[in-house]
C-alpha atoms as a PDB file:
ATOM      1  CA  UNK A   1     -18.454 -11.964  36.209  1.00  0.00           C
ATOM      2  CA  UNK A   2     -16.645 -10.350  39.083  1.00  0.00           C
ATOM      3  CA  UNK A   3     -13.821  -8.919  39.977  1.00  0.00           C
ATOM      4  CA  UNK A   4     -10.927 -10.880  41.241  1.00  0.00           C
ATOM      5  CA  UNK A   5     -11.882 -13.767  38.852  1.00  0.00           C
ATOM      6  CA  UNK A   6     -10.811 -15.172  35.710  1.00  0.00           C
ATOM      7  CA  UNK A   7     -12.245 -14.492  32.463  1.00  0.00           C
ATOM      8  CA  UNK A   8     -12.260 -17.121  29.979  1.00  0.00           C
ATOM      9  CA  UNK A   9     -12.635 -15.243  26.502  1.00  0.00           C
ATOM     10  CA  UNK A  10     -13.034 -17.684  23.489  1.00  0.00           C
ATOM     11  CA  UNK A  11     -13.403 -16.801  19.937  1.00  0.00           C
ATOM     12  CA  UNK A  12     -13.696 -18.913  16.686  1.00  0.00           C
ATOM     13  CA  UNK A  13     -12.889 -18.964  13.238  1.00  0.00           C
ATOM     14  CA  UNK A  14     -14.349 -19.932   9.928  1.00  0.00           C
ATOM     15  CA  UNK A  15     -11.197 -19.407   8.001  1.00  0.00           C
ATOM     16  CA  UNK A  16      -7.729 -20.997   8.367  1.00  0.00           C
ATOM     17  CA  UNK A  17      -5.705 -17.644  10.485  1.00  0.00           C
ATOM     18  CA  UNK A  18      -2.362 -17.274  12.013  1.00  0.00           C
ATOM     19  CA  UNK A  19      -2.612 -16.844  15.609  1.00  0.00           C
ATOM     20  CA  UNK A  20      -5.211 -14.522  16.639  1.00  0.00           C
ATOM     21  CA  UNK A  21      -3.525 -11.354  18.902  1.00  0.00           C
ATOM     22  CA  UNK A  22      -6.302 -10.212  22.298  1.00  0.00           C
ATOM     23  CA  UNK A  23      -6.030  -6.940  23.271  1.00  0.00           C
ATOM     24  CA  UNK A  24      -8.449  -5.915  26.526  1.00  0.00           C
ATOM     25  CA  UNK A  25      -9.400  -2.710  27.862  1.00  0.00           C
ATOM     26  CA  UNK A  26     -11.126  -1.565  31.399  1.00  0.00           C
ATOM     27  CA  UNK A  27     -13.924   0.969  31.564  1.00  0.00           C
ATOM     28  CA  UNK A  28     -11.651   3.661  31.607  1.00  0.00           C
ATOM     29  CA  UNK A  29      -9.818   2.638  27.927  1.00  0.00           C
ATOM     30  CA  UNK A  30      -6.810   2.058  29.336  1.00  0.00           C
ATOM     31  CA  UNK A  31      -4.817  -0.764  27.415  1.00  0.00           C
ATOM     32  CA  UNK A  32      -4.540  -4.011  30.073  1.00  0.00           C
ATOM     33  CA  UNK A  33      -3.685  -6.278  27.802  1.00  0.00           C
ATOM     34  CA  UNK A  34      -1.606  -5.212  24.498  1.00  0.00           C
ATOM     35  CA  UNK A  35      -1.760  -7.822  21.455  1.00  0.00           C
ATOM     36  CA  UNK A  36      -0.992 -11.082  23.175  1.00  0.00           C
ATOM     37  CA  UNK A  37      -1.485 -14.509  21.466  1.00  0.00           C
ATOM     38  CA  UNK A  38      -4.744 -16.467  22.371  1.00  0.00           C
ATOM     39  CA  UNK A  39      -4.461 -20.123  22.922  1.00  0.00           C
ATOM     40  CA  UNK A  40      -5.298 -22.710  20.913  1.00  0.00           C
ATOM     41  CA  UNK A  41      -7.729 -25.049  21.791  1.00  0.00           C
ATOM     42  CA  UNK A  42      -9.445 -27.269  19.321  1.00  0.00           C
ATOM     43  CA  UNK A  43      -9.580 -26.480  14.919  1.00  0.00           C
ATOM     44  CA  UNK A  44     -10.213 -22.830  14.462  1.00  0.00           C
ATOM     45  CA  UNK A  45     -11.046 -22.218  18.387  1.00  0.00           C
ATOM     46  CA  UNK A  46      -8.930 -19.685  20.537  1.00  0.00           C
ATOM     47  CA  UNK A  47      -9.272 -18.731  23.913  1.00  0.00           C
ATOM     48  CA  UNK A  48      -7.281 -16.345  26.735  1.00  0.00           C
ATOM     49  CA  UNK A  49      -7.407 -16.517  30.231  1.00  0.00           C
ATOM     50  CA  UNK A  50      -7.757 -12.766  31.765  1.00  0.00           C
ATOM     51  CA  UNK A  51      -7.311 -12.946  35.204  1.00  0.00           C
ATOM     52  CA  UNK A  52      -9.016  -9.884  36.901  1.00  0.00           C
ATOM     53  CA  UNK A  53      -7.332  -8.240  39.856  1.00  0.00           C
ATOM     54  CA  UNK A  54      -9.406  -6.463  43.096  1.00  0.00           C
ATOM     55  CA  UNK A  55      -7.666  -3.234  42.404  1.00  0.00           C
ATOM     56  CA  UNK A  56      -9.965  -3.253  38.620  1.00  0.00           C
ATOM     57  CA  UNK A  57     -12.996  -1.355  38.804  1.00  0.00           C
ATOM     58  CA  UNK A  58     -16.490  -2.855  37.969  1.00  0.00           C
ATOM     59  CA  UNK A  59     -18.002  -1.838  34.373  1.00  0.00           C
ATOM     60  CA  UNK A  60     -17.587  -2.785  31.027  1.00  0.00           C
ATOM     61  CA  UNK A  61     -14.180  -4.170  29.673  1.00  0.00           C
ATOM     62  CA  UNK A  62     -13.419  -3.858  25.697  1.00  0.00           C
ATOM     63  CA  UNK A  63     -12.150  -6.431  23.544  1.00  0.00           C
ATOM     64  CA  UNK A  64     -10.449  -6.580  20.663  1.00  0.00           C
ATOM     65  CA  UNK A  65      -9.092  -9.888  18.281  1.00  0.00           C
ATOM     66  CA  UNK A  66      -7.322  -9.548  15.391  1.00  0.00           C
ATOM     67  CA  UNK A  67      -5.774 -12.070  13.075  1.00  0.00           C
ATOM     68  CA  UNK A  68      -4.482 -12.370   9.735  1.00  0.00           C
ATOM     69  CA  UNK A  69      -5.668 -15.164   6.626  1.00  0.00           C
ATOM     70  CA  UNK A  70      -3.922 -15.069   3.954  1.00  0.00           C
ATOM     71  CA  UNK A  71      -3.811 -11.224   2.821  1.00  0.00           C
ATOM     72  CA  UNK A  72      -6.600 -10.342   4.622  1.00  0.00           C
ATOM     73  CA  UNK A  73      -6.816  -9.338   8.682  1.00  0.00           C
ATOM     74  CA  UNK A  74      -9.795 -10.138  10.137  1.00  0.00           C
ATOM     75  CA  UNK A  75     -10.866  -7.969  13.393  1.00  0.00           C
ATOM     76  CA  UNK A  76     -13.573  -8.251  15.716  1.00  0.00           C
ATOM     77  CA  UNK A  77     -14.571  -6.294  18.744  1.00  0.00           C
ATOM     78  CA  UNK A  78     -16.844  -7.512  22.130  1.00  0.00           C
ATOM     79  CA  UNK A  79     -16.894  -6.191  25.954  1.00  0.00           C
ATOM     80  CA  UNK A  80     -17.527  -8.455  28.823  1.00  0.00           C
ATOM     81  CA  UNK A  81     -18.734  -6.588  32.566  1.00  0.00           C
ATOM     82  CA  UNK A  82     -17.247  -7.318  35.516  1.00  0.00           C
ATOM     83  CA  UNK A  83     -19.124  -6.303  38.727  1.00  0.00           C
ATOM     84  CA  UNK A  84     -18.405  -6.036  42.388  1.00  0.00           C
ATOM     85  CA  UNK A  85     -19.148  -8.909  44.510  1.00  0.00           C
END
């Protein structure tokens, strides 16, 4: 992935959950993205559009979902890399 592209980040669930909440970091740990709802897109599948800009740097970008089932809130964390061109 590079910069100055979008980033399609999709997730799925096994359980029934209220809408999952995306928040994205850059290399640096700086928050870019702050709890935000991911989309819908088919049964228990979510996705977000994150739409690099040229002014990011390359390196490694954290992710982090969290959503709530019944009682219980489920978490999960990933990274993606974006790269120059």
């Amino acid at each position: 992935m590079y910069i100055s592209t979008t980033v399609k980040i999709k997730t799925e669930f096994s359980a029934t959950i209220t809408y999952p909440l995306i928040t994205i970091t850059d290399p640096d740990e700086n928050v870019l993205v702050d709890g935000v709802a991911m989309i819908l897109e088919s049964g228990n599948e979510y996705y977000y559009l994150f739409q690099s800009l040229s002014t990011h740097t390359a390196g490694r970008y954290g992710v982090e979902i969290k959503a709530t089932s019944g009682d219980y809130t489920i978490s999960d964390k990933d990274f993606f890399t974006l790269s120059n061109y």
